[in-house]
C-alpha atoms as a PDB file:
ATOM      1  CA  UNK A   1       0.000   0.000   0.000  1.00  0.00           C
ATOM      2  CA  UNK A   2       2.810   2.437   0.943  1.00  0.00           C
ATOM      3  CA  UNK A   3       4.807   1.848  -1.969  1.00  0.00           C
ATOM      4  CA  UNK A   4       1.551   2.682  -4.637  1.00  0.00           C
ATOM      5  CA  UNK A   5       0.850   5.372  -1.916  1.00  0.00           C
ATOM      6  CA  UNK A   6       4.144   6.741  -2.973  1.00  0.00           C
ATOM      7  CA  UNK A   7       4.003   6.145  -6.939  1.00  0.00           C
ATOM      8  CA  UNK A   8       0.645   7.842  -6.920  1.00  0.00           C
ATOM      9  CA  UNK A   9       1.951  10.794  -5.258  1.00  0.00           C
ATOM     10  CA  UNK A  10       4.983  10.977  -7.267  1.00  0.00           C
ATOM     11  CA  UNK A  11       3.142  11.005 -10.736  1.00  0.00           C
ATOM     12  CA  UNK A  12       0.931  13.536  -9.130  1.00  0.00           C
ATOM     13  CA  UNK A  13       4.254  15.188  -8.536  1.00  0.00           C
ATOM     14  CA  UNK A  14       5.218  15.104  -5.009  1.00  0.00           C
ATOM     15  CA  UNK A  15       8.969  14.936  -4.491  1.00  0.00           C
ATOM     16  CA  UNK A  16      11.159  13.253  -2.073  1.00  0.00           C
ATOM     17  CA  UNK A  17      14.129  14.236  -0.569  1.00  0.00           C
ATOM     18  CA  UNK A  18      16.425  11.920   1.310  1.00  0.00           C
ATOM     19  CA  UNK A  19      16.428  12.904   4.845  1.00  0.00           C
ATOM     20  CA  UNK A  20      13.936  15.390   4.917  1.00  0.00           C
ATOM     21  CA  UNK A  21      10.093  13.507   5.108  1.00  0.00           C
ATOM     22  CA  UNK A  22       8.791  13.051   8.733  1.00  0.00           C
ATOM     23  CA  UNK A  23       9.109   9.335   9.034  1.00  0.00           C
ATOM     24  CA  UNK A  24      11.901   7.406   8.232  1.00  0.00           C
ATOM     25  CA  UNK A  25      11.228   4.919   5.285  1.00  0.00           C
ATOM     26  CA  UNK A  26      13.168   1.252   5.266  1.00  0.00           C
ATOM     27  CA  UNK A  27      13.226   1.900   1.712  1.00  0.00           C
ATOM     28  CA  UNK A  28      12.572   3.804  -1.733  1.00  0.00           C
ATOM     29  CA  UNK A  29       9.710   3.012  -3.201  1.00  0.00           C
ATOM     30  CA  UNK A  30      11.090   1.952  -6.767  1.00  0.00           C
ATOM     31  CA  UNK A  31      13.432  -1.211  -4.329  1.00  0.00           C
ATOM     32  CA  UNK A  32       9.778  -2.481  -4.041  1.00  0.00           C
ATOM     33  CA  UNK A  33       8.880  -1.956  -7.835  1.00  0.00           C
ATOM     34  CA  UNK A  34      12.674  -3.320  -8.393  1.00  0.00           C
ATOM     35  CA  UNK A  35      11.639  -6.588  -6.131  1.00  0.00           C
ATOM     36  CA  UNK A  36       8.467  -7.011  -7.892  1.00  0.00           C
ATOM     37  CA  UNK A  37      10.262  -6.660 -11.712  1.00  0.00           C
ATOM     38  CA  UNK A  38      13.067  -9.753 -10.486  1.00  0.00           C
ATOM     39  CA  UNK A  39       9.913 -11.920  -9.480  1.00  0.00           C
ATOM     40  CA  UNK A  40       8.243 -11.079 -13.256  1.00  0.00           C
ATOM     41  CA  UNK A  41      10.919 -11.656 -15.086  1.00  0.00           C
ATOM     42  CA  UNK A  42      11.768 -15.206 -13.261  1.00  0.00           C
ATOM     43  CA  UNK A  43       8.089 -16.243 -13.727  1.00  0.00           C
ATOM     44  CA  UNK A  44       6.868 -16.525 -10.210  1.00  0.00           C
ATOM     45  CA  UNK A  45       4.388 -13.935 -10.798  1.00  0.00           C
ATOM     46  CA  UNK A  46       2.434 -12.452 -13.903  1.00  0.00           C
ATOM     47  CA  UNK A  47       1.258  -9.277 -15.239  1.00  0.00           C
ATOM     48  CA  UNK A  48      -2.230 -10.481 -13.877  1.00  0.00           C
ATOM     49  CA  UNK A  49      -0.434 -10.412  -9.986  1.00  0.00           C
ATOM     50  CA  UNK A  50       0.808  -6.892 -11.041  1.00  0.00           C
ATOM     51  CA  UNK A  51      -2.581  -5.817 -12.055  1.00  0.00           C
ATOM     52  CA  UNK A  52      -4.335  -6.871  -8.794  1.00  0.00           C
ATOM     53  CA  UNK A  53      -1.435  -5.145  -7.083  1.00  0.00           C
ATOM     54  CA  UNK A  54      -1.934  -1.995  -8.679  1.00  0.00           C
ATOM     55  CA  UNK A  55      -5.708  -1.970  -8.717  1.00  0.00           C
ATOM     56  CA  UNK A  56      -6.123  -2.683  -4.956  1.00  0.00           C
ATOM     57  CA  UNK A  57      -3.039  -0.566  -4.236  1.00  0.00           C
ATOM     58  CA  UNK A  58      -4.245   2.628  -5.816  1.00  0.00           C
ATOM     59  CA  UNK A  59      -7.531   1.934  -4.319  1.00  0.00           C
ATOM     60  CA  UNK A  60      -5.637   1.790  -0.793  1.00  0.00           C
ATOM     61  CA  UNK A  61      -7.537  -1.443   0.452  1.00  0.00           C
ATOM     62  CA  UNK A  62      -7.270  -5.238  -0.155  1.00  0.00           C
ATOM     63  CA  UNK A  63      -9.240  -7.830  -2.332  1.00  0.00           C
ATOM     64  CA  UNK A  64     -12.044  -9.410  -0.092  1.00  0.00           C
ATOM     65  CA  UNK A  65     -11.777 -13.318  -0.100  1.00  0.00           C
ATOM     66  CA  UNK A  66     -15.633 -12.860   0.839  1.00  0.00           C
ATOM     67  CA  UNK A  67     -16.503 -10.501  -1.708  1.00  0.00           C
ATOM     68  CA  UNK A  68     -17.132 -13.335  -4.769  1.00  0.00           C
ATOM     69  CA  UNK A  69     -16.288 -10.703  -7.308  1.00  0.00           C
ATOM     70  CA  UNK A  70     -13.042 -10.053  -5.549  1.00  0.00           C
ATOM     71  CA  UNK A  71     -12.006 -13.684  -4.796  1.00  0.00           C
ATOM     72  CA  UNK A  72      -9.734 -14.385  -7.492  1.00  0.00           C
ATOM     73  CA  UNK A  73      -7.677 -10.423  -7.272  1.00  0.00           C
ATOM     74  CA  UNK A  74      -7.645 -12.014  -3.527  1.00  0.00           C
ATOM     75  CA  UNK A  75      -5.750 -15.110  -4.423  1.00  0.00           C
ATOM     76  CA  UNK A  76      -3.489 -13.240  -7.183  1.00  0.00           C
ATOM     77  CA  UNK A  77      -2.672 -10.422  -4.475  1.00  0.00           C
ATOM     78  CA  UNK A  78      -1.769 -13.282  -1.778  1.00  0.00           C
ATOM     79  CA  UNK A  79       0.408 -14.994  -3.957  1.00  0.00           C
ATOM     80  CA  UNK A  80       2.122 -12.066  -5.107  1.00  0.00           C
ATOM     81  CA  UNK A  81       2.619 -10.449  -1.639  1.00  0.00           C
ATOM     82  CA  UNK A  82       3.627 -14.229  -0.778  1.00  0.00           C
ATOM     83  CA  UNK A  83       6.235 -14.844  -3.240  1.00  0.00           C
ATOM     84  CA  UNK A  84       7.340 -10.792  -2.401  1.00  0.00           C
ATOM     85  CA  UNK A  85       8.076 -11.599   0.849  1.00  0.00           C
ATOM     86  CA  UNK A  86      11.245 -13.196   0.610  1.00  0.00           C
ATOM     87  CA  UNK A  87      13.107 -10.540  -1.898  1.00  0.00           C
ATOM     88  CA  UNK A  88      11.893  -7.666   0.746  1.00  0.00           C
ATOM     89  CA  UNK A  89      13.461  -9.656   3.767  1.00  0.00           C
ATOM     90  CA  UNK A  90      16.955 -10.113   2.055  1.00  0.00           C
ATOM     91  CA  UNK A  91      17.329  -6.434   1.221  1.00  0.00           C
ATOM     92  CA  UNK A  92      16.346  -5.687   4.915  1.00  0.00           C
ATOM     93  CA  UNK A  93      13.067  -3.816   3.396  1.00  0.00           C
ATOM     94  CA  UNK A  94      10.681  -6.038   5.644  1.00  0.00           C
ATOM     95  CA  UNK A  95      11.108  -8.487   8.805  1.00  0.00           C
END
């Protein structure tokens, strides 16, 4: 959600400057996008995990497993936030 947060605000022109914002950030947004590119270009995720991820993360909320239209964008987004884990942990990013 943050890193979306932060791609929205940037297109919409915000800037950042290293050391200046009022909470301390693990990491640069584009490290996530960076993550996200290594796991699409070894195949363990599609553009279809990448769309969920930035539907739901512009929208600031998560797919609903109960929701039946939202099921399936609920099992992409899991797998993809599943299979992100690991990339964000070795860079330090997450814990």
């Amino acid at each position: 959600m943050w890193t979306m947060a932060a791609l929205i605000a940037r297109r919409e022109g915000a800037r950042y400057i290293a050391g200046k914002g009022l909470v301390s950030r693990p990491c640069d947004q584009d490290d996530v996008v960076k993550c996200l590119d290594g796991l699409y270009r070894q195949r363990r995720i599609d553009l279809a995990h990448a769309r969920v991820l930035r539907i739901w993360g512009e929208r600031q909320i998560t797919p609903s497993c109960v929701v039946a239209v939202e099921r399936f964008d609920y099992k992409l987004w899991t797998e993809a936030l599943g299979r992100l884990e690991w990339p964000l942990r070795i860079k330090g990013i997450v814990v």
